[in-house]
Protein backbone atom coordinates (compact mmCIF):
# COMPACT_ATOMS: atom_id res chain seq x y z
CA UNK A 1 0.00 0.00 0.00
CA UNK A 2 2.88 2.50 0.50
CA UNK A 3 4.49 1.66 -2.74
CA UNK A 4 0.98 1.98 -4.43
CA UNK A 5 0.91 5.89 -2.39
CA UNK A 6 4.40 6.48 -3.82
CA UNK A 7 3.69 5.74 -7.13
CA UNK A 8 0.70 8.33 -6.97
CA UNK A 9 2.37 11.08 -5.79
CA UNK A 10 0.57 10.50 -2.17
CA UNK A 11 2.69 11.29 0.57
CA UNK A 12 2.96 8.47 3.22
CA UNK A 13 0.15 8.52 5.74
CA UNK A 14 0.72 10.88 8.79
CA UNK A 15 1.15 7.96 11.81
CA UNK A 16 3.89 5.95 9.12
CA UNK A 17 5.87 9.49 9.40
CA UNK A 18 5.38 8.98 13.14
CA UNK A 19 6.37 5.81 14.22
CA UNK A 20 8.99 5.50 16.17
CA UNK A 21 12.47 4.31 15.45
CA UNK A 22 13.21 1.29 17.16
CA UNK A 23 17.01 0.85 18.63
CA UNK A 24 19.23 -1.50 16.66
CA UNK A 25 18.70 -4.56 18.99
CA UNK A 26 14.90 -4.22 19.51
CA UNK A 27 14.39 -4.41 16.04
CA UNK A 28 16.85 -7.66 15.69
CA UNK A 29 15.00 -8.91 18.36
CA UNK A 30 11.63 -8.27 16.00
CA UNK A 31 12.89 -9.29 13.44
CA UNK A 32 14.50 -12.88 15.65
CA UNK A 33 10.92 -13.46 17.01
CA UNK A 34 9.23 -13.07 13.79
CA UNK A 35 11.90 -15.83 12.20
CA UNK A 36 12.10 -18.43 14.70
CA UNK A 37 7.90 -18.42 15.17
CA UNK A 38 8.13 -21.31 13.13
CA UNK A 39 10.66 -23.42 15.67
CA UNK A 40 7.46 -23.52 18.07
CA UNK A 41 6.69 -27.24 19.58
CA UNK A 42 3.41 -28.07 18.33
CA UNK A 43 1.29 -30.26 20.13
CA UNK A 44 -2.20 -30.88 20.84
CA UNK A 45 -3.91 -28.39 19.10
CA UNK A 46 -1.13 -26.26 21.08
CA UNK A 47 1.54 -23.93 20.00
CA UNK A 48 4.27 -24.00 22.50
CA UNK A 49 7.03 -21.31 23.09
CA UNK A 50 10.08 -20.76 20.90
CA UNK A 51 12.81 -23.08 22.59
CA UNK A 52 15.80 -21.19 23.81
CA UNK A 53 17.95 -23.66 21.51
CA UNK A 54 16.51 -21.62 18.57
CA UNK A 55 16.89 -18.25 19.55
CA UNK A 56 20.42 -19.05 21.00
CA UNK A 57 21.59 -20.36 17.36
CA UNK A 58 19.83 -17.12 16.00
CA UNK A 59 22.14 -14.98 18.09
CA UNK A 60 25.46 -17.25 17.11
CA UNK A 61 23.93 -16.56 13.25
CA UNK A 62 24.28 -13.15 13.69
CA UNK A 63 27.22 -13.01 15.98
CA UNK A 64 25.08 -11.78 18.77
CA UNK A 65 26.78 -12.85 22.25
CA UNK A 66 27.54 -11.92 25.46
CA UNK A 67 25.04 -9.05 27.57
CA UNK A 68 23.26 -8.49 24.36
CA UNK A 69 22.40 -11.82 23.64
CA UNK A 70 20.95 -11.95 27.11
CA UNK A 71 18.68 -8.80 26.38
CA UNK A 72 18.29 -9.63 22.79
CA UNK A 73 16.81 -13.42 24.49
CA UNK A 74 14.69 -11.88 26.79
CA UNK A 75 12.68 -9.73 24.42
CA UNK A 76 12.10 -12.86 22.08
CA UNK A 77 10.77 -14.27 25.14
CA UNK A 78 8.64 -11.43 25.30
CA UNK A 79 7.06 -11.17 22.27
CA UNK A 80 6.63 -14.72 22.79
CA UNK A 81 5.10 -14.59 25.84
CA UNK A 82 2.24 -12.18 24.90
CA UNK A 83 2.00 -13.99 21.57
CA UNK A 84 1.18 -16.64 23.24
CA UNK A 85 -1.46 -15.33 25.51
CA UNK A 86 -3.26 -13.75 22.65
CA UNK A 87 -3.00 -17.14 20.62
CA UNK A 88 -4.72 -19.00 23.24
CA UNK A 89 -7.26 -16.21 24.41
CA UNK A 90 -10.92 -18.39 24.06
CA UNK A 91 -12.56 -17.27 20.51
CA UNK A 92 -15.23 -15.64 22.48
CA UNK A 93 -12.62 -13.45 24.04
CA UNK A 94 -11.12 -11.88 20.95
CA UNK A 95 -11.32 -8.26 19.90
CA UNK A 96 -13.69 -8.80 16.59
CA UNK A 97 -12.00 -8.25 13.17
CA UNK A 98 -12.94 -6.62 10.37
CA UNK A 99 -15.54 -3.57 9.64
């Protein structure tokens, strides 16, 4: 959709020119959570949490070690977490979607 604005001459809507930047590791930790959602034990109609295994051979991918490995873990962990908790909210408990 922002190409397709580009391409008409549209500038980009006003909250996309107000987002926030994000600081280098929150975004690899974004971008960590959003790669290893696959890696998640599945099991009885359950998803489970990304193992630590995963995330740790993410870090070693990107030569991520030491004190920011530990931060860059916990905010996978996170973002896993409340994934999670919305994933397994009751379907009568969800926000409704759509217009």
């Amino acid at each position: 959709m922002d190409e397709e604005r580009r391409l008409e001459g549209k500038p980009p809507p006003p909250a996309l020119l107000q987002r926030p930047e994000l600081p280098e590791l929150a975004s690899l930790a974004w971008d960590a959570f959003w790669d290893l959602t696959g890696e998640r034990p599945l099991g009885f109609g359950a998803q489970g949490r990304i193992p630590w295994s995963a995330v740790d051979r993410w870090g070693a991918r990107y030569a991520i070690a030491g004190e920011q490995f530990t931060r860059l873990k916990r905010i996978v962990q996170a973002l896993d977490a409340a994934w999670l908790e919305h994933m397994n909210k009751p379907a009568d408990k969800q926000p409704p979607t759509g217009g």
